[in-house]
C-alpha atoms as a PDB file:
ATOM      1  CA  UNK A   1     106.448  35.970  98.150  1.00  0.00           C
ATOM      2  CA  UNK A   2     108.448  37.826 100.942  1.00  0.00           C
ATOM      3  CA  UNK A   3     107.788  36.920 104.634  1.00  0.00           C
ATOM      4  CA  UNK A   4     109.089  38.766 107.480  1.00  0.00           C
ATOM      5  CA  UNK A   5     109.403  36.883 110.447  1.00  0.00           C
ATOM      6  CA  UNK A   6     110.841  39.637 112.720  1.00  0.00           C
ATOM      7  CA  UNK A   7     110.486  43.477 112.247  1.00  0.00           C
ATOM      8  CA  UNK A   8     112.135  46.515 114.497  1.00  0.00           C
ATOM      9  CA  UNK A   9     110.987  49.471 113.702  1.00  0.00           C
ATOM     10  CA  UNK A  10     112.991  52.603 115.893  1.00  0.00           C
ATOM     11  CA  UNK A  11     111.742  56.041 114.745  1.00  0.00           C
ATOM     12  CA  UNK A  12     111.877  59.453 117.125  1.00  0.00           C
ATOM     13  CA  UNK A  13     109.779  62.513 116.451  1.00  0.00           C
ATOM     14  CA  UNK A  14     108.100  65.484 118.312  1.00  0.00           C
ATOM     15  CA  UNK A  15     105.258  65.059 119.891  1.00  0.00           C
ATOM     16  CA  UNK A  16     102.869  61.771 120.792  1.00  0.00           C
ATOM     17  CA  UNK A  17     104.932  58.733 119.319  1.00  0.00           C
ATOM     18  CA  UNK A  18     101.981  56.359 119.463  1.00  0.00           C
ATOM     19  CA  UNK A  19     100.370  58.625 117.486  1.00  0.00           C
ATOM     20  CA  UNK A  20     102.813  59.425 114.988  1.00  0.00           C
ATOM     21  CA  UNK A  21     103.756  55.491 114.657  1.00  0.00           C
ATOM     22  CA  UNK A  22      99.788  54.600 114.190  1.00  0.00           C
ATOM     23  CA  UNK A  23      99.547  57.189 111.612  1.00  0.00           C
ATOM     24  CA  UNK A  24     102.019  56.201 109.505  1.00  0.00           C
ATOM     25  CA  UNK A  25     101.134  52.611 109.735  1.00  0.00           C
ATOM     26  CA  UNK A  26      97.805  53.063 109.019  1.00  0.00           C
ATOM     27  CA  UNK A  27      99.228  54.538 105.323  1.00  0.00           C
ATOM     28  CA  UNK A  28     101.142  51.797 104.411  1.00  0.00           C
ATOM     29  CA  UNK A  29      99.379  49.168 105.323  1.00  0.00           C
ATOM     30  CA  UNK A  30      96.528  50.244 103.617  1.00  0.00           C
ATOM     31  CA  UNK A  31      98.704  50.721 100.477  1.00  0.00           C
ATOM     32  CA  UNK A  32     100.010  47.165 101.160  1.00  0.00           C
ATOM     33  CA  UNK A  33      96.011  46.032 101.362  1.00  0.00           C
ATOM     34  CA  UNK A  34      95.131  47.800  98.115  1.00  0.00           C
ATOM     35  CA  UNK A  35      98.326  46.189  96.167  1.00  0.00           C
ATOM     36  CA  UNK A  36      97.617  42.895  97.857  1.00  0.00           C
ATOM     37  CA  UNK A  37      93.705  43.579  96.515  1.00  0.00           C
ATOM     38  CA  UNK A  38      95.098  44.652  92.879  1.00  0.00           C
ATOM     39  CA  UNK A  39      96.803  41.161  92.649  1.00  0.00           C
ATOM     40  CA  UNK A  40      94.008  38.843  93.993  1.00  0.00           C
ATOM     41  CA  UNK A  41      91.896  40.829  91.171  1.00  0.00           C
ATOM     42  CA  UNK A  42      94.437  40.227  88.566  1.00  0.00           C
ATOM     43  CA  UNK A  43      94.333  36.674  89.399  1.00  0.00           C
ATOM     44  CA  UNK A  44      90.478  36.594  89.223  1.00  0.00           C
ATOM     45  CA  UNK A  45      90.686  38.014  85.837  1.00  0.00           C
ATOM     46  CA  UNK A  46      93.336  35.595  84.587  1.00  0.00           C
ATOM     47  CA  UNK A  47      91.906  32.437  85.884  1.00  0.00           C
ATOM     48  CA  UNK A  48      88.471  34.022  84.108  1.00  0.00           C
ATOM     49  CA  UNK A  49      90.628  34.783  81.003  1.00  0.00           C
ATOM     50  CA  UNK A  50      92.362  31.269  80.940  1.00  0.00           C
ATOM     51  CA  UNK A  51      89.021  29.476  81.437  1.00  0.00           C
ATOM     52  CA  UNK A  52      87.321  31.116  78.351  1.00  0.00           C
ATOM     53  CA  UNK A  53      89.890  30.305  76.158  1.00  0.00           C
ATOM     54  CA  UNK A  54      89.786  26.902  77.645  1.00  0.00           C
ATOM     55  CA  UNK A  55      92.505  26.670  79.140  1.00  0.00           C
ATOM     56  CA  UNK A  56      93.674  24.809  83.126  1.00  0.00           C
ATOM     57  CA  UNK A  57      92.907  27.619  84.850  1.00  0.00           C
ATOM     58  CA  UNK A  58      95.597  27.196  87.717  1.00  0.00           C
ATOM     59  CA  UNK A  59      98.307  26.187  84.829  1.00  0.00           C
ATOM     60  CA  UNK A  60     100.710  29.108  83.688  1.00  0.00           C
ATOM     61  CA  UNK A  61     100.889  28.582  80.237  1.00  0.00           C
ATOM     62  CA  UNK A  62     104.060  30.966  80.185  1.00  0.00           C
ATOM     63  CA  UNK A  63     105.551  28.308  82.616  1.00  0.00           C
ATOM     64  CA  UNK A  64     106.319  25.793  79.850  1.00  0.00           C
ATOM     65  CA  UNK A  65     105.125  23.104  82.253  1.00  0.00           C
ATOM     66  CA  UNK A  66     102.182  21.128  82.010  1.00  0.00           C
ATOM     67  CA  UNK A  67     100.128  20.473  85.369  1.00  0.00           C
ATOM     68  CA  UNK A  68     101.455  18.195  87.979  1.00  0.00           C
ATOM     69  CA  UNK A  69      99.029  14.980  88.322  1.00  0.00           C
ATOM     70  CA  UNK A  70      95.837  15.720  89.925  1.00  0.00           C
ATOM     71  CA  UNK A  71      97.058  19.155  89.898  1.00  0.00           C
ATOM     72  CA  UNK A  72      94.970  21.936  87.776  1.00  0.00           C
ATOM     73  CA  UNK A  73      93.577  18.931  85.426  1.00  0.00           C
ATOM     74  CA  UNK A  74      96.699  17.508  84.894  1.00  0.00           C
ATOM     75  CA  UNK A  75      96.427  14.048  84.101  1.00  0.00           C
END
């Protein structure tokens, strides 16, 4: 997970600025929305996945670890 704690953004273009600037945040944030939507979903469906095979469903097999204690079932 990436966090940005401070972001500049410096841009110049013809016309209204504000309006220019909302535009083109409006696009990408509501591509960053959608992708941040895709991976909650693909989450959903792997925690569904994981449960009907009986599995921990917060436990990565792939991890090679098993669950801390009191963690995802572990013991």
């Amino acid at each position: 997970m990436l966090t940005i704690h401070h972001l500049s953004v410096d841009f110049e273009v013809g016309g209204d600025d504000t309006a220019v600037f909302a535009r083109l945040f409006s696009e990408h944030i509501k591509e960053w929305a959608r992708r941040q939507e895709n991976e909650r979903a693909r989450s959903r469906l792997l925690a569904g996945e994981a449960a009907m095979a009986g599995e921990d469903a917060g436990h990565d097999p792939a991890s090679g670890h098993a669950p801390a204690p009191g963690c995802c079932g572990g013991a």
